[in-house]
C-alpha atoms as a PDB file:
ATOM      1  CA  UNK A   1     -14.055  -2.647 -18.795  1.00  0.00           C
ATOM      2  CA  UNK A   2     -11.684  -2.884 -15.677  1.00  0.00           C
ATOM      3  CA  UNK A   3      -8.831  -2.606 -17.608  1.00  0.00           C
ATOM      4  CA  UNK A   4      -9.787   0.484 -19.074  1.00  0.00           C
ATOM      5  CA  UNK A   5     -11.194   1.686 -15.697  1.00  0.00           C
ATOM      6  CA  UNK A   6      -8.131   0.660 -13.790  1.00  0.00           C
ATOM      7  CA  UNK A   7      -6.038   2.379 -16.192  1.00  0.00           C
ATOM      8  CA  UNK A   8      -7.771   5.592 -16.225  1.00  0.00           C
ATOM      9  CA  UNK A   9      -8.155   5.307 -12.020  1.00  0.00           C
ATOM     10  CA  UNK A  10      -4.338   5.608 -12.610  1.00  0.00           C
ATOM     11  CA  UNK A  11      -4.589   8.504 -14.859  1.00  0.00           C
ATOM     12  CA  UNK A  12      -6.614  10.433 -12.921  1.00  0.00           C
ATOM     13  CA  UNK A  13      -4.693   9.858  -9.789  1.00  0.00           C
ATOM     14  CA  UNK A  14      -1.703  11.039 -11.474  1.00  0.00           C
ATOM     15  CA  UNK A  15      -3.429  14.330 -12.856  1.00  0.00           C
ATOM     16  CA  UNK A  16      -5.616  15.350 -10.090  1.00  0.00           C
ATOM     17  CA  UNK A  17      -3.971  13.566  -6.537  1.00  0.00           C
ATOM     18  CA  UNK A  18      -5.886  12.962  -3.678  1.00  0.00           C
ATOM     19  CA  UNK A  19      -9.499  15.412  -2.887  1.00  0.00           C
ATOM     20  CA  UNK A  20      -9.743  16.816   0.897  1.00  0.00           C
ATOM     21  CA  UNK A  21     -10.192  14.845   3.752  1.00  0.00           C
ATOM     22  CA  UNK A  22     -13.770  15.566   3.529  1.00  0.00           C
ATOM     23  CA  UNK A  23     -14.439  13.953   0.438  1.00  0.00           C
ATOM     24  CA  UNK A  24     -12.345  10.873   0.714  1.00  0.00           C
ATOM     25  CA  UNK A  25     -13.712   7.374   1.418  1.00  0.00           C
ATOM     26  CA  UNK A  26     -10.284   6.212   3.189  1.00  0.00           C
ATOM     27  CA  UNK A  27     -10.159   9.657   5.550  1.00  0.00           C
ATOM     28  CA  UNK A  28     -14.208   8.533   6.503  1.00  0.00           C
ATOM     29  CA  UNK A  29     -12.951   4.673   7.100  1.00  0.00           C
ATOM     30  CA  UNK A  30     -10.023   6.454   9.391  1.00  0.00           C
ATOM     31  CA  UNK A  31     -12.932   8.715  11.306  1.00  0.00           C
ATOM     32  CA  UNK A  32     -15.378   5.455  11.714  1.00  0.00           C
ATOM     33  CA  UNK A  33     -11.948   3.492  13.052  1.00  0.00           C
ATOM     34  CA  UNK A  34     -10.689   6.468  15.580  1.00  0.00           C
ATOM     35  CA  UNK A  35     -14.211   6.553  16.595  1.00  0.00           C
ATOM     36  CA  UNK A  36     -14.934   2.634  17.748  1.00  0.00           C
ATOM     37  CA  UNK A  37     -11.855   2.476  18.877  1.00  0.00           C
ATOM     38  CA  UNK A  38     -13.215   5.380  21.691  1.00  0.00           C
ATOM     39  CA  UNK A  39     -15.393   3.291  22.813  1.00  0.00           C
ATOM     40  CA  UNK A  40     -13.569  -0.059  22.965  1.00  0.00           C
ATOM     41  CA  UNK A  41     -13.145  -2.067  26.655  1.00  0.00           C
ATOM     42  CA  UNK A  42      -9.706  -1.594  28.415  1.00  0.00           C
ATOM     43  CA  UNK A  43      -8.176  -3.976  30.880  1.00  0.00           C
ATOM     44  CA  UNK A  44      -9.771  -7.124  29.536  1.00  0.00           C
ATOM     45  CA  UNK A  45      -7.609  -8.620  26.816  1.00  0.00           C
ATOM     46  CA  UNK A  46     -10.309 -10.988  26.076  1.00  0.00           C
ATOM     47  CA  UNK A  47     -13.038  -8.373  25.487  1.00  0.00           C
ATOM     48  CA  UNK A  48     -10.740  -6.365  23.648  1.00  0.00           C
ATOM     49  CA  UNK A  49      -9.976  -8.988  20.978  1.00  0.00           C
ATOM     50  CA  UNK A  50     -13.665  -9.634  20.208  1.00  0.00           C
ATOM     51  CA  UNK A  51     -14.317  -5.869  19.666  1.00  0.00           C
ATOM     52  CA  UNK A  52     -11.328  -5.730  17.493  1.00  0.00           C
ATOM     53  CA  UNK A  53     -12.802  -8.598  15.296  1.00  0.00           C
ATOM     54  CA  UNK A  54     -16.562  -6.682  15.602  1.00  0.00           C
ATOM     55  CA  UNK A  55     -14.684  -3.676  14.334  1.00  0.00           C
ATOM     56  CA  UNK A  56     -12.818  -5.673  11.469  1.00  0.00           C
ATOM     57  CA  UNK A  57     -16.387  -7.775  10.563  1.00  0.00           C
ATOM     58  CA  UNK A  58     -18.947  -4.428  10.634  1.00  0.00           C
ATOM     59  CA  UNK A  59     -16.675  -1.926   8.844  1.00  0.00           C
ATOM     60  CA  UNK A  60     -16.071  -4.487   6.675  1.00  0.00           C
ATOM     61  CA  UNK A  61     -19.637  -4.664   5.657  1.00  0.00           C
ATOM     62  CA  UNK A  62     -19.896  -1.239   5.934  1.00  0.00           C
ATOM     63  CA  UNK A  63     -17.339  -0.388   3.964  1.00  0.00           C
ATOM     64  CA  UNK A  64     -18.498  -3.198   1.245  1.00  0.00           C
ATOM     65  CA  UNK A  65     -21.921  -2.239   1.266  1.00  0.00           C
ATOM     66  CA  UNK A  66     -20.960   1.414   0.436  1.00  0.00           C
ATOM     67  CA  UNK A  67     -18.775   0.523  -2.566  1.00  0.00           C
ATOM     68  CA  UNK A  68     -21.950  -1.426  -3.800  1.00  0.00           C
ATOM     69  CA  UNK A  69     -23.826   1.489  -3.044  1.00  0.00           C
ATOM     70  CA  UNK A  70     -21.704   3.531  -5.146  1.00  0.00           C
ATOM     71  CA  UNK A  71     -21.857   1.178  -7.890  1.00  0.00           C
ATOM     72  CA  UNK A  72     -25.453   1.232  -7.586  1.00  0.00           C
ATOM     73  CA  UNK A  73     -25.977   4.690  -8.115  1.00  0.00           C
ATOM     74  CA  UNK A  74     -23.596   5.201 -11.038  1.00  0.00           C
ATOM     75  CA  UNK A  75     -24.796   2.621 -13.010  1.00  0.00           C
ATOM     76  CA  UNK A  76     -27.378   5.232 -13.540  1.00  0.00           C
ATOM     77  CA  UNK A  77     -25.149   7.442 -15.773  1.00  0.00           C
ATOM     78  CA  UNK A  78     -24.626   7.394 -19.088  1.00  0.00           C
ATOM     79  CA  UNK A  79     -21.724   4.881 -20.445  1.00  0.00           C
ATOM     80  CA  UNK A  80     -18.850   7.683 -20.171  1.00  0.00           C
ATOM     81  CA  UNK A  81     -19.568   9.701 -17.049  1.00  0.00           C
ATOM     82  CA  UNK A  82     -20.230   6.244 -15.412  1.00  0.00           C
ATOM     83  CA  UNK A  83     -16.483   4.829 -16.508  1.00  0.00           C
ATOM     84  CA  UNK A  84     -15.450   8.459 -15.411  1.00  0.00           C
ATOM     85  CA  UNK A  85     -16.947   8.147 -11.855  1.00  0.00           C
ATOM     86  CA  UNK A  86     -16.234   4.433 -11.354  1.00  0.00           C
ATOM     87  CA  UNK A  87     -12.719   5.359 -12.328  1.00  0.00           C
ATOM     88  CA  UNK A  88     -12.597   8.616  -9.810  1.00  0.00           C
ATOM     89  CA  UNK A  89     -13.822   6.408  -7.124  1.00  0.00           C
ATOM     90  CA  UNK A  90     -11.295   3.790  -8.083  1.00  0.00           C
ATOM     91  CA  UNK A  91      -8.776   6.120  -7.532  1.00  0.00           C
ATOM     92  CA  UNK A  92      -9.120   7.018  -4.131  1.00  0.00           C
ATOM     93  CA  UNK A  93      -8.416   3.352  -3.100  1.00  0.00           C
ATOM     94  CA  UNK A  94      -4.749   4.075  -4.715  1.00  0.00           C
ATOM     95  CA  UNK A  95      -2.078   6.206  -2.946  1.00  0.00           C
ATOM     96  CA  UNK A  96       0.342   6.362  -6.139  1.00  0.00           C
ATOM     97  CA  UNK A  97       0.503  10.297  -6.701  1.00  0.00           C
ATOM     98  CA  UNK A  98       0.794  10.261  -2.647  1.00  0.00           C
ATOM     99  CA  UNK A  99       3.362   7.491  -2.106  1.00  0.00           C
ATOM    100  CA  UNK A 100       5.374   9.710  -4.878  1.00  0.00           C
ATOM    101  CA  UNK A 101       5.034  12.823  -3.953  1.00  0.00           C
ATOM    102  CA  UNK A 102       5.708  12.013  -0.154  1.00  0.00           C
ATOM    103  CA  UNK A 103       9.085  10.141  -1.219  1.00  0.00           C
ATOM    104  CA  UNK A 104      10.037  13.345  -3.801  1.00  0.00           C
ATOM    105  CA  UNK A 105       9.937  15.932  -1.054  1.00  0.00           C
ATOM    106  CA  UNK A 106      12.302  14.044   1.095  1.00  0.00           C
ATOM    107  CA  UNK A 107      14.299  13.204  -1.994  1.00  0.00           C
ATOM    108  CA  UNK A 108      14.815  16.961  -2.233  1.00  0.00           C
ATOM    109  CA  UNK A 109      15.209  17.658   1.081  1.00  0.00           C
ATOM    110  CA  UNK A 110      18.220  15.267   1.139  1.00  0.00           C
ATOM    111  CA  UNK A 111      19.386  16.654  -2.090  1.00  0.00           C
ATOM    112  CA  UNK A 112      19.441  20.273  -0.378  1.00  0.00           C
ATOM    113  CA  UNK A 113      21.359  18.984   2.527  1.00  0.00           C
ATOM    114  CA  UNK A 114      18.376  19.305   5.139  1.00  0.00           C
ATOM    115  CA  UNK A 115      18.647  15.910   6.986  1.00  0.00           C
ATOM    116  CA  UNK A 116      15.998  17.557  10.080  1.00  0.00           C
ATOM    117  CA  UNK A 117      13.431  18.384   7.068  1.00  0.00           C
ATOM    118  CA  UNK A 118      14.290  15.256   5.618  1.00  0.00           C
ATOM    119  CA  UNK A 119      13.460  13.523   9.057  1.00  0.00           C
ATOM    120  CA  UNK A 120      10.394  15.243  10.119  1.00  0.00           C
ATOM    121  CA  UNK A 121       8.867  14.721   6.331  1.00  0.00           C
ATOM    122  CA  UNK A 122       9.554  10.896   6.568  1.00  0.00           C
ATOM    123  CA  UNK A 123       8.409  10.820  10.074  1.00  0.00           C
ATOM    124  CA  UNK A 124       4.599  12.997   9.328  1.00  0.00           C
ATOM    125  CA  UNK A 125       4.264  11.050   5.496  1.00  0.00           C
ATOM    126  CA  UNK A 126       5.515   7.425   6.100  1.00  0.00           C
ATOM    127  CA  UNK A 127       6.737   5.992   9.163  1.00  0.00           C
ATOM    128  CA  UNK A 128       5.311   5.751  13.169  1.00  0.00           C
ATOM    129  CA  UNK A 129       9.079   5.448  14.250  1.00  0.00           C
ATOM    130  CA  UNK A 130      11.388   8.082  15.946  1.00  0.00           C
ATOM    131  CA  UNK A 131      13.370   9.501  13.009  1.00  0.00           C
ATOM    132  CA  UNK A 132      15.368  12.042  14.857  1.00  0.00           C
ATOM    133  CA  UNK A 133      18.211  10.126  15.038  1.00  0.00           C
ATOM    134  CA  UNK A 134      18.538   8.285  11.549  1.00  0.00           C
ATOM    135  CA  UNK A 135      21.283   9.321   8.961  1.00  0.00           C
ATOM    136  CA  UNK A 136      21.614  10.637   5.308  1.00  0.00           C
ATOM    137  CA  UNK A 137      21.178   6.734   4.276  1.00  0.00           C
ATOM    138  CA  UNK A 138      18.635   5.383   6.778  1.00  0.00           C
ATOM    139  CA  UNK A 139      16.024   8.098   6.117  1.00  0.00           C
ATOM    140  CA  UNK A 140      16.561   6.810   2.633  1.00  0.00           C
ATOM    141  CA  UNK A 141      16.618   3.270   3.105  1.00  0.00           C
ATOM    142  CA  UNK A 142      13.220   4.224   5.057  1.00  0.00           C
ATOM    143  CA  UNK A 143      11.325   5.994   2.329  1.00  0.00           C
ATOM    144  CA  UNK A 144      12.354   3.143   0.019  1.00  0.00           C
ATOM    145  CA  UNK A 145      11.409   1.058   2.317  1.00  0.00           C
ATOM    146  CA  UNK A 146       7.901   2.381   2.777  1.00  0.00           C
ATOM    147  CA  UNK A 147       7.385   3.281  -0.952  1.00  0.00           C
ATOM    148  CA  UNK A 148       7.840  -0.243  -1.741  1.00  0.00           C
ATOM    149  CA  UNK A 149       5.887  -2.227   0.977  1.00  0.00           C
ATOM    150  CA  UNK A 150       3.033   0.546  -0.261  1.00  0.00           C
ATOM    151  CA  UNK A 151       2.938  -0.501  -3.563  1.00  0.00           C
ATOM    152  CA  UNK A 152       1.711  -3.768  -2.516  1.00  0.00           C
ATOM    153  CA  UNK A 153      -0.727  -2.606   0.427  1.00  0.00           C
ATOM    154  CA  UNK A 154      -2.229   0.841  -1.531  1.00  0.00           C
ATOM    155  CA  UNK A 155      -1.726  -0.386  -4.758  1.00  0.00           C
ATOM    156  CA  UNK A 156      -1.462  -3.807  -5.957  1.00  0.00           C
ATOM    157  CA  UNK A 157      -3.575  -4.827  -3.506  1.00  0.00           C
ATOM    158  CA  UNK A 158      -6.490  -2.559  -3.777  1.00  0.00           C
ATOM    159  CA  UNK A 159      -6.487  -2.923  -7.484  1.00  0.00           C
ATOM    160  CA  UNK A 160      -6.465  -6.595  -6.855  1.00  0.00           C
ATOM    161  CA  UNK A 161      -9.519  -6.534  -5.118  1.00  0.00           C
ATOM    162  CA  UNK A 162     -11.410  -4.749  -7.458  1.00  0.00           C
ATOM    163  CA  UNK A 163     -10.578  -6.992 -10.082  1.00  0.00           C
ATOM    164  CA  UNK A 164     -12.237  -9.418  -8.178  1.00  0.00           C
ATOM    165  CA  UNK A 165     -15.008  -8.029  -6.698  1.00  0.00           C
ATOM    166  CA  UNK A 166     -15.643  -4.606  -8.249  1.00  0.00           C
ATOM    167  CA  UNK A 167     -15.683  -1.732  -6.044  1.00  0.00           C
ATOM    168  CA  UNK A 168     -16.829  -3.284  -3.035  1.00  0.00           C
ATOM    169  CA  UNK A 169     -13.756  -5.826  -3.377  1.00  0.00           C
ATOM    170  CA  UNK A 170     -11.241  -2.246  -3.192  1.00  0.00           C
ATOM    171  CA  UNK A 171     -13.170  -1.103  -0.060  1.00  0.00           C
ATOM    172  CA  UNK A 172     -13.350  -4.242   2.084  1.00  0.00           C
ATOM    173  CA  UNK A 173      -9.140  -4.490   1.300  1.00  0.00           C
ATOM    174  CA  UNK A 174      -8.645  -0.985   2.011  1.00  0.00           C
ATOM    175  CA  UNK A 175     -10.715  -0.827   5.440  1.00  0.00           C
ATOM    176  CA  UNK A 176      -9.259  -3.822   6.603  1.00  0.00           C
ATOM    177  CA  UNK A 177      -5.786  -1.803   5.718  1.00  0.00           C
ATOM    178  CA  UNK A 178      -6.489   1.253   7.674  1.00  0.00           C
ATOM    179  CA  UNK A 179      -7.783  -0.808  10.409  1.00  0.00           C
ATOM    180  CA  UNK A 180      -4.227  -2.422  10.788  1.00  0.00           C
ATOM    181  CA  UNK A 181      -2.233   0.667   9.861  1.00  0.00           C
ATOM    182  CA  UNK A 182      -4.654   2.566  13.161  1.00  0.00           C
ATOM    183  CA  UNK A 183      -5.050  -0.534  15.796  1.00  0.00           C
ATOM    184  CA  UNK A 184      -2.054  -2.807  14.779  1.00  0.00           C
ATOM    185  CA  UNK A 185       0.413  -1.614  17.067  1.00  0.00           C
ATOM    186  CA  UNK A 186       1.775  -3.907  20.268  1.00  0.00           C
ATOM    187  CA  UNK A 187       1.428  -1.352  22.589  1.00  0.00           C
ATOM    188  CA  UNK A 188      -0.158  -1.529  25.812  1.00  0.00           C
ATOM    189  CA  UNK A 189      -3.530   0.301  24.141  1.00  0.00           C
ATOM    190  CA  UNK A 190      -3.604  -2.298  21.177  1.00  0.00           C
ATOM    191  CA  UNK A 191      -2.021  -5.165  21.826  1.00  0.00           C
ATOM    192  CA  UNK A 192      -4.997  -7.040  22.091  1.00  0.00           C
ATOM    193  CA  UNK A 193      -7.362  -4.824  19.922  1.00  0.00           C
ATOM    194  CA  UNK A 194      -5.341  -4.716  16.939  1.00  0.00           C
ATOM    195  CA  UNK A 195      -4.412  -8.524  16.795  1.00  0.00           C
ATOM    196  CA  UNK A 196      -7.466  -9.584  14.486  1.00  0.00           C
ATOM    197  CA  UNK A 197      -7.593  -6.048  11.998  1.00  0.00           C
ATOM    198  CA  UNK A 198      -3.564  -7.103  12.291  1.00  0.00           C
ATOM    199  CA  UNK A 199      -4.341 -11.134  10.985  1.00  0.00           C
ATOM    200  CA  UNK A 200      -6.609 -10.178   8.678  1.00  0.00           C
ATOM    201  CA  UNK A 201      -5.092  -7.581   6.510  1.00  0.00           C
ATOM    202  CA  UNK A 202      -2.021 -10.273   6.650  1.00  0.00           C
ATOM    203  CA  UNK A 203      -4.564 -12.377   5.373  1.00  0.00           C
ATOM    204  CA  UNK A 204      -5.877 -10.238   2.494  1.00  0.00           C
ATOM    205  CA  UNK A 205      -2.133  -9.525   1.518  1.00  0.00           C
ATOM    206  CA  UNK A 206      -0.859 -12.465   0.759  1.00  0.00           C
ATOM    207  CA  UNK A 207      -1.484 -12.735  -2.747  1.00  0.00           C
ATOM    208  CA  UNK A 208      -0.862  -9.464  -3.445  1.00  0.00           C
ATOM    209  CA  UNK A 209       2.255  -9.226  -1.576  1.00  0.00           C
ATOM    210  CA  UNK A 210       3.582 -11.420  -3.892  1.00  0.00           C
ATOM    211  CA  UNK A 211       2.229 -10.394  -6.869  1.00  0.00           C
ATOM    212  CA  UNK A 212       4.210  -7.233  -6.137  1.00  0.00           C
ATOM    213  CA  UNK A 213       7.470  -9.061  -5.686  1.00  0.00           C
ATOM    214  CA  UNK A 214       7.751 -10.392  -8.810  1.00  0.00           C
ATOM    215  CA  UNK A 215       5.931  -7.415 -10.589  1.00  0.00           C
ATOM    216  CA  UNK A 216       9.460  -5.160  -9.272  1.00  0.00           C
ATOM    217  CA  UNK A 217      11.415  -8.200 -10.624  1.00  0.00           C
ATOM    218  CA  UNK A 218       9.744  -7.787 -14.323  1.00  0.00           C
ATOM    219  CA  UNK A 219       9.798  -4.276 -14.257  1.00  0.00           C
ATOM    220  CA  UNK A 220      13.458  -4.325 -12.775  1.00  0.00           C
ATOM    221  CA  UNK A 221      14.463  -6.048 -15.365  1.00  0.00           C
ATOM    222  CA  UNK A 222      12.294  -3.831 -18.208  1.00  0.00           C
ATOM    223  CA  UNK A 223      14.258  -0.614 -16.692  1.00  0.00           C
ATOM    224  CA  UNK A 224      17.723  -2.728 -17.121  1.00  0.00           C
ATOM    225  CA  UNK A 225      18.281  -3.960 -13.818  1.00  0.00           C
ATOM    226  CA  UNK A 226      19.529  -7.629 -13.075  1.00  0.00           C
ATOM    227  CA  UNK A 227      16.579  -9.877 -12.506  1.00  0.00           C
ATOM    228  CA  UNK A 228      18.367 -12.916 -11.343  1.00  0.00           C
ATOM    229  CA  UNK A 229      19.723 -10.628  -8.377  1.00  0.00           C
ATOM    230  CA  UNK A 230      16.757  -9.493  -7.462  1.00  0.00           C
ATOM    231  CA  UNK A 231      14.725 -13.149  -7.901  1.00  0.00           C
ATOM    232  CA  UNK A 232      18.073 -14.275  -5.404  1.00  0.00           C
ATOM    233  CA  UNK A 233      17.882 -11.729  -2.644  1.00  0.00           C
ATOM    234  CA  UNK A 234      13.825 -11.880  -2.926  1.00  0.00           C
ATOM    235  CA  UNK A 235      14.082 -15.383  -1.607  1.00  0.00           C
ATOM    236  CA  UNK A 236      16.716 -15.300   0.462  1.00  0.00           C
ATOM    237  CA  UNK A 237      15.204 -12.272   2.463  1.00  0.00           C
ATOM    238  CA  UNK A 238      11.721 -12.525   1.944  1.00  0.00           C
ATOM    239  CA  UNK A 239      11.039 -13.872   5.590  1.00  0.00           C
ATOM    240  CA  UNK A 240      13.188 -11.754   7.525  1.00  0.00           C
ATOM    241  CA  UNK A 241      10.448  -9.187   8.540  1.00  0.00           C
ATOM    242  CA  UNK A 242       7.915  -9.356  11.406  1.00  0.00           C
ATOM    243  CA  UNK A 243       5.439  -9.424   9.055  1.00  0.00           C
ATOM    244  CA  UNK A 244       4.504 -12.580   6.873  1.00  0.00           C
ATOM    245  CA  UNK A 245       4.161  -9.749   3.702  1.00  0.00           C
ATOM    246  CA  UNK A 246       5.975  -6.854   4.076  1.00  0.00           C
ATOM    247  CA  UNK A 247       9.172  -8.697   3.500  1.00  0.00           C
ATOM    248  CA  UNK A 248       8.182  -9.686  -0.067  1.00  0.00           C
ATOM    249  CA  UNK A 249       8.227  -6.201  -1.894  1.00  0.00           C
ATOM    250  CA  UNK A 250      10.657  -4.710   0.204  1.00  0.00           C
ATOM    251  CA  UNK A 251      13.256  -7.401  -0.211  1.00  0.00           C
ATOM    252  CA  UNK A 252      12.599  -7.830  -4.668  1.00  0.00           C
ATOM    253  CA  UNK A 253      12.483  -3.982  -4.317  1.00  0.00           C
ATOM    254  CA  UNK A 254      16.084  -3.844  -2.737  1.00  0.00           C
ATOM    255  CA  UNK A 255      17.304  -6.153  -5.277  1.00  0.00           C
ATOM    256  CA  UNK A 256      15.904  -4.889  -7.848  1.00  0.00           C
ATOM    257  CA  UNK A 257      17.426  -1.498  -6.845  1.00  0.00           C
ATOM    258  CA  UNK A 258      20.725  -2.939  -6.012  1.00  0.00           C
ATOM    259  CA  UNK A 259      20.748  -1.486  -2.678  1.00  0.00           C
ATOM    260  CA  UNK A 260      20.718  -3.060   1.002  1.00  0.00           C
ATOM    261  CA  UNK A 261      17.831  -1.745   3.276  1.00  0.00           C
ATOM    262  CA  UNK A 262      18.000  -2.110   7.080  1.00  0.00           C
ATOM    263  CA  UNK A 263      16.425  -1.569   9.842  1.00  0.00           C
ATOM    264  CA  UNK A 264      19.090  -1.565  12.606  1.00  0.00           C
ATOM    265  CA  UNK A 265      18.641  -4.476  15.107  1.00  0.00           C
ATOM    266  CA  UNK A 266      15.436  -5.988  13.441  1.00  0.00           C
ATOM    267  CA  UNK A 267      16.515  -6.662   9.409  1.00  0.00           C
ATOM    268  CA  UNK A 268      18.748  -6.676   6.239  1.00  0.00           C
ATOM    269  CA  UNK A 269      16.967  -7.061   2.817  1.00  0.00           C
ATOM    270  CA  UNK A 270      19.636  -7.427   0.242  1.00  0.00           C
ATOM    271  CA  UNK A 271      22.684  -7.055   2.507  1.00  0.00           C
ATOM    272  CA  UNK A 272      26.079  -6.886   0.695  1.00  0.00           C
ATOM    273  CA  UNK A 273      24.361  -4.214  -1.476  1.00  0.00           C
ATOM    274  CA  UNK A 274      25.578  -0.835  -1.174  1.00  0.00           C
ATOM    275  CA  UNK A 275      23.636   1.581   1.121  1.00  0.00           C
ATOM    276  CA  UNK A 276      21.245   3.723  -0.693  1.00  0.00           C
ATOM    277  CA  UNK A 277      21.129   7.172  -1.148  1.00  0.00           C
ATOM    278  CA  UNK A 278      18.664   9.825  -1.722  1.00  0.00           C
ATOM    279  CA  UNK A 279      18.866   9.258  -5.338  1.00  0.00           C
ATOM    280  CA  UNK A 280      17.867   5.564  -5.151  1.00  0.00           C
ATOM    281  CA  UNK A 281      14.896   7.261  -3.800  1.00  0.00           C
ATOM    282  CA  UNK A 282      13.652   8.294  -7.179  1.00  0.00           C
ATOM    283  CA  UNK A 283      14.533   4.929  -8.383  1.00  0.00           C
ATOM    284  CA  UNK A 284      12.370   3.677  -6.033  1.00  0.00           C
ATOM    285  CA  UNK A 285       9.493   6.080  -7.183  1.00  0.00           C
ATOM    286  CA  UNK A 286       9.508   4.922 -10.739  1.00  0.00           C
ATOM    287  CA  UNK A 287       9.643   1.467  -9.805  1.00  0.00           C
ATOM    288  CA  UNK A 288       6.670   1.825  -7.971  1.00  0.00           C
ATOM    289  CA  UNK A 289       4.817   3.922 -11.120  1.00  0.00           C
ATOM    290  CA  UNK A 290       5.847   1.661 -13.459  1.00  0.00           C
ATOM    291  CA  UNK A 291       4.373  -1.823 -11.053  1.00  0.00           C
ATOM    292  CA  UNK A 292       1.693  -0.022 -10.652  1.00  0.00           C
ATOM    293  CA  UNK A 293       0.582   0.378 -14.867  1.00  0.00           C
ATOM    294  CA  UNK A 294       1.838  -3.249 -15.266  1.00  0.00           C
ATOM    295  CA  UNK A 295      -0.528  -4.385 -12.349  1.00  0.00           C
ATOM    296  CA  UNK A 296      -3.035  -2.446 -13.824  1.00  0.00           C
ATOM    297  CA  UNK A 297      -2.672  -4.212 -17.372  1.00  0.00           C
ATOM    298  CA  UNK A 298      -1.679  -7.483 -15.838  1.00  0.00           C
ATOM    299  CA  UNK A 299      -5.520  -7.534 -13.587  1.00  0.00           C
ATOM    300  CA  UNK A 300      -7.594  -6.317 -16.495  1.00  0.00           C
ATOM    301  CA  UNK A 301      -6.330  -8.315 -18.892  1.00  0.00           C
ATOM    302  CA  UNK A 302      -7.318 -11.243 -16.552  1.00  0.00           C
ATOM    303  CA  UNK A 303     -11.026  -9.566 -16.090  1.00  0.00           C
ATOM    304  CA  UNK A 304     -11.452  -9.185 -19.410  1.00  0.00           C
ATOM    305  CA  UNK A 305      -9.988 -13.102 -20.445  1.00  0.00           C
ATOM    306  CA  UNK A 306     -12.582 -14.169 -18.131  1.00  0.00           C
ATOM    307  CA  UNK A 307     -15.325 -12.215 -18.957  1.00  0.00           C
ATOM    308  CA  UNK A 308     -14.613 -13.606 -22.574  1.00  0.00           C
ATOM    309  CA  UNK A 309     -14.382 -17.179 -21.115  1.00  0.00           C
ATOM    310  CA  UNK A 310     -18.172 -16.424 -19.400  1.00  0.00           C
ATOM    311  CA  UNK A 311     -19.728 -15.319 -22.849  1.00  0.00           C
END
């Protein structure tokens, strides 16, 4: 059944996007986060730290206990309005249709020759940094960039989660990745809060980090790319980032693009590859849509092997 519910979480996220802030589970994990975080000790790095972790270990549960909740309740429904809701909830632990249509509007507002829209719409939809200052190719390079470090943390990840562990599985992984995406900053305010949220959704991402690095090889090489290239500069660049993860998707993505990203003075993934431009930007996009449907086939074919291997 996950397969088909994974598949139609997909669907549905590509027909009907993302419902209000109101109604979504990640915007509520966001308020509960901005809201502890209000009330967390300052001046005592010590102190700081353990609240981080209680904030990491009770939404957690919280978070968990309310995807078993949900699964509770709809298992009340009959068979197809119970795949339909499973699916819809499913859904909002995925940020496909987002991630895509964030990356097309700066796409188009390179394409129209507005680098300051282009700028402000990568800065509000995908990166903390200053953007004012990046050109025509960084602003690319940095929607690429984000688009395919994404794929991993809002989509491969959360959807292998749920294959595990249902839909409290997707919302443990995903509040553990908004707690690191709010509090894991070095900054005076969170160096010390953020370090455990910031260790622990490295933790959960591993696996799914690289999952997604050789998913953008396959499906590089399904859309005609060279696969050898990218399996090359994936290795040689994987550990360049800060991060123990992000480096995996966002160094296979760049070779399976055939472009070089960089972030000046901190990295080059795929260097020697020409700089990308806002086209590669779409490129990007469908790489990301089409990992995405092979993830999805790729984890419920495992659910369902091992459901078979149970009975």
């Amino acid at each position: 059944m996950r397969l088909i519910l994974e598949l139609l979480a997909l669907l549905i996220d590509n027909l009907f996007g993302d419902p209000p802030n109101a109604y979504h589970p990640v915007a509520w994990m966001g308020s509960v986060i901005s809201k502890m975080q209000t009330r967390a000790p300052k001046n005592d790095p010590q102190k700081e730290l353990a609240y981080g972790g209680l904030i990491v270990l009770g939404g957690g549960v919280l978070a968990a206990g309310a995807g078993w909740l949900f699964t509770q309740v709809i298992r009340f429904l009959p068979r197809p309005l119970r795949w339909l809701a499973e699916a819809s909830i499913l859904k909002m632990m995925l940020s496909v249709g987002g991630l895509s249509r964030a990356a097309t509007e700066i796409q188009n507002a390179l394409d129209a020759k507005n680098l300051p829209e282009a700028r402000r719409l990568t800065s509000w939809h995908l990166v903390s940094r200053d953007t004012s200052e990046l050109t025509e190719s960084q602003v690319a390079a940095a929607t690429i960039e984000s688009v395919t470090e994404n794929t991993s943390d809002s989509i491969v990840a959360p959807l292998f989660y749920y294959t595990l562990l249902g839909l409290p599985g997707a919302f443990l992984y995903r509040f553990a990745n908004t707690s690191d995406a709010m509090l894991g900053y070095r900054d005076k305010k969170r160096e010390w809060l953020g370090k455990i949220p910031a260790r622990w959704d490295d933790f959960l991402n591993l696996i799914p980090a690289r999952i997604t690095a050789l998913l953008f090889i396959f499906v590089g090489w399904l859309q005609g790319n060279d696969a050898k290239r990218a399996a090359n500069i994936w290795w040689r660049d994987r550990n360049k980032t800060e991060s123990p993860n992000a480096g995996h998707p966002m160094s296979a993505g760049a070779g399976a693009l055939g472009i070089e990203l960089e972030k000046v003075d901190l990295y080059k993934l795929g260097e020697g590859q020409p700089a990308p431009q806002a086209k590669d930007i779409e490129g990007s996009v469908h790489l990301m849509q089409a990992t995405a449907f092979i993830a999805a086939l790729l984890f419920g074919t495992f659910s369902l092997l091992r459901r078979k291997k149970r009975a």
